[in-house]
Protein backbone atom coordinates (compact mmCIF):
# COMPACT_ATOMS: atom_id res chain seq x y z
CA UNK A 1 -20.61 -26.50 32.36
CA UNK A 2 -17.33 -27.05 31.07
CA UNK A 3 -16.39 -26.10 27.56
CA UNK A 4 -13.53 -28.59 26.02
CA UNK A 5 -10.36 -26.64 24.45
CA UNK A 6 -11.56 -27.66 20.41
CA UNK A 7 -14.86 -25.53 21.35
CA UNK A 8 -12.84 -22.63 23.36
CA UNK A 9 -10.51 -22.50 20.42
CA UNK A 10 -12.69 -22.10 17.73
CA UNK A 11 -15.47 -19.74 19.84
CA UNK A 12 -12.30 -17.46 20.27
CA UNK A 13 -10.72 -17.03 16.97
CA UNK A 14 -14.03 -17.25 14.99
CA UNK A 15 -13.62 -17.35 10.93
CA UNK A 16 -12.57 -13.77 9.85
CA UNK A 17 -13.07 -12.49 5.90
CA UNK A 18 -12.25 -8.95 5.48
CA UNK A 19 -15.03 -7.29 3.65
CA UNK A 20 -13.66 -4.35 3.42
CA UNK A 21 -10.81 -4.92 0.27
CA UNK A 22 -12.33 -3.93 -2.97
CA UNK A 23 -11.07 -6.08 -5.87
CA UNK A 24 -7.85 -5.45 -6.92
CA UNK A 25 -6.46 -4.89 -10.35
CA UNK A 26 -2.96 -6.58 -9.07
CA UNK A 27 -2.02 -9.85 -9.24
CA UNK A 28 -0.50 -9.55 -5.54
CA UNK A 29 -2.31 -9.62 -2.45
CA UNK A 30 -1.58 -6.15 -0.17
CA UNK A 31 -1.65 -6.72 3.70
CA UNK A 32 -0.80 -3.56 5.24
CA UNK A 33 0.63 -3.93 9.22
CA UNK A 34 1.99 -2.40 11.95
CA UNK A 35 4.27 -4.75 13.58
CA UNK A 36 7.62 -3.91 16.33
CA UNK A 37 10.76 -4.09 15.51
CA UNK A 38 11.81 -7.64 15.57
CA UNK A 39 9.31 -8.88 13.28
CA UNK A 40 10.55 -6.70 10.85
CA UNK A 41 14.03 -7.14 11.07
CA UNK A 42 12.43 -10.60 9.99
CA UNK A 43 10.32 -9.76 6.88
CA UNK A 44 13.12 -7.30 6.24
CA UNK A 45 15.43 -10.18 5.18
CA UNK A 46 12.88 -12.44 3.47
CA UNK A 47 12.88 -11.86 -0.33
CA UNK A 48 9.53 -11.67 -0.86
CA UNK A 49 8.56 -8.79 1.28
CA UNK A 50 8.51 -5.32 0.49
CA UNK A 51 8.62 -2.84 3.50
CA UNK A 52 7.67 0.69 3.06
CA UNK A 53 6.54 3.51 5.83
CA UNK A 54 3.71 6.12 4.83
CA UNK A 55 3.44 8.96 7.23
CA UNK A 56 0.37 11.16 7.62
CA UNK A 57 1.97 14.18 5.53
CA UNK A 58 2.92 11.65 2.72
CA UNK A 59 -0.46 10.49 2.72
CA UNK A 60 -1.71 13.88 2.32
CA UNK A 61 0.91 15.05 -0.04
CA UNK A 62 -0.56 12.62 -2.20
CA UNK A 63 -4.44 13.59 -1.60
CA UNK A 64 -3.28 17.02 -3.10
CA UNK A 65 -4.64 18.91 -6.09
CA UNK A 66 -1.69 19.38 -8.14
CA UNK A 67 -1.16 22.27 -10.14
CA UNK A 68 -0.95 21.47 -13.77
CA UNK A 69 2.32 22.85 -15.63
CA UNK A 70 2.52 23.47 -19.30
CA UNK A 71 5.36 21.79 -20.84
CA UNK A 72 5.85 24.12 -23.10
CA UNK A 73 7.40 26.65 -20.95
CA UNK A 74 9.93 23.83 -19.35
CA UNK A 75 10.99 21.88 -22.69
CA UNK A 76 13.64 23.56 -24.85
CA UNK A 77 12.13 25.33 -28.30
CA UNK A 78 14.04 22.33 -30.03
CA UNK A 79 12.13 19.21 -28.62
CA UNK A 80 8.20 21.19 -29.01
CA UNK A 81 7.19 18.44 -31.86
CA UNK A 82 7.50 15.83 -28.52
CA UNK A 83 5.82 18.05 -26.10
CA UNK A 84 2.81 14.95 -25.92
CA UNK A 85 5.67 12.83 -24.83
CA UNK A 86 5.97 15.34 -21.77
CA UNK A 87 2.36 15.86 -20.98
């Protein structure tokens, strides 16, 4: 049985919707890749792209608990009236 090229095509590379995104709050769509070097020497120089690299200790820099700091004790006495501008 011989299956034409339209049928092998489309059997391959079957309609793909990511589930997995959760609404976003952004106007812009986010699609995170991995990709060589040439393609993004590519994206690199199209305006529209913005290229960033997260490492694993970033990532978990970020997960942290962070220590809360009063601002009191870093603000000078002078500026104390602001100190919700700090917080």
């Amino acid at each position: 049985m011989a299956i034409s090229p339209a049928t092998r095509k489309s059997s391959l590379n079957p309609p793909y919707k990511d589930t997995r995104r959760s609404p976003s709050t952004d106007d812009r769509e986010l699609d995170i890749c991995c990709i060589g070097a040439a393609p993004l020497m590519i994206l690199s120089r199209r305006l529209n792209h913005e290229i960033f690299a997260a490492s694993i200790a970033d990532i978990d820099k970020a997960l942290e608990e962070r220590k809360y700091t009063d601002p009191a004790t870093k603000v000078p006495r002078e500026y104390y009236d602001l100190l919700y501008v700090f917080s």
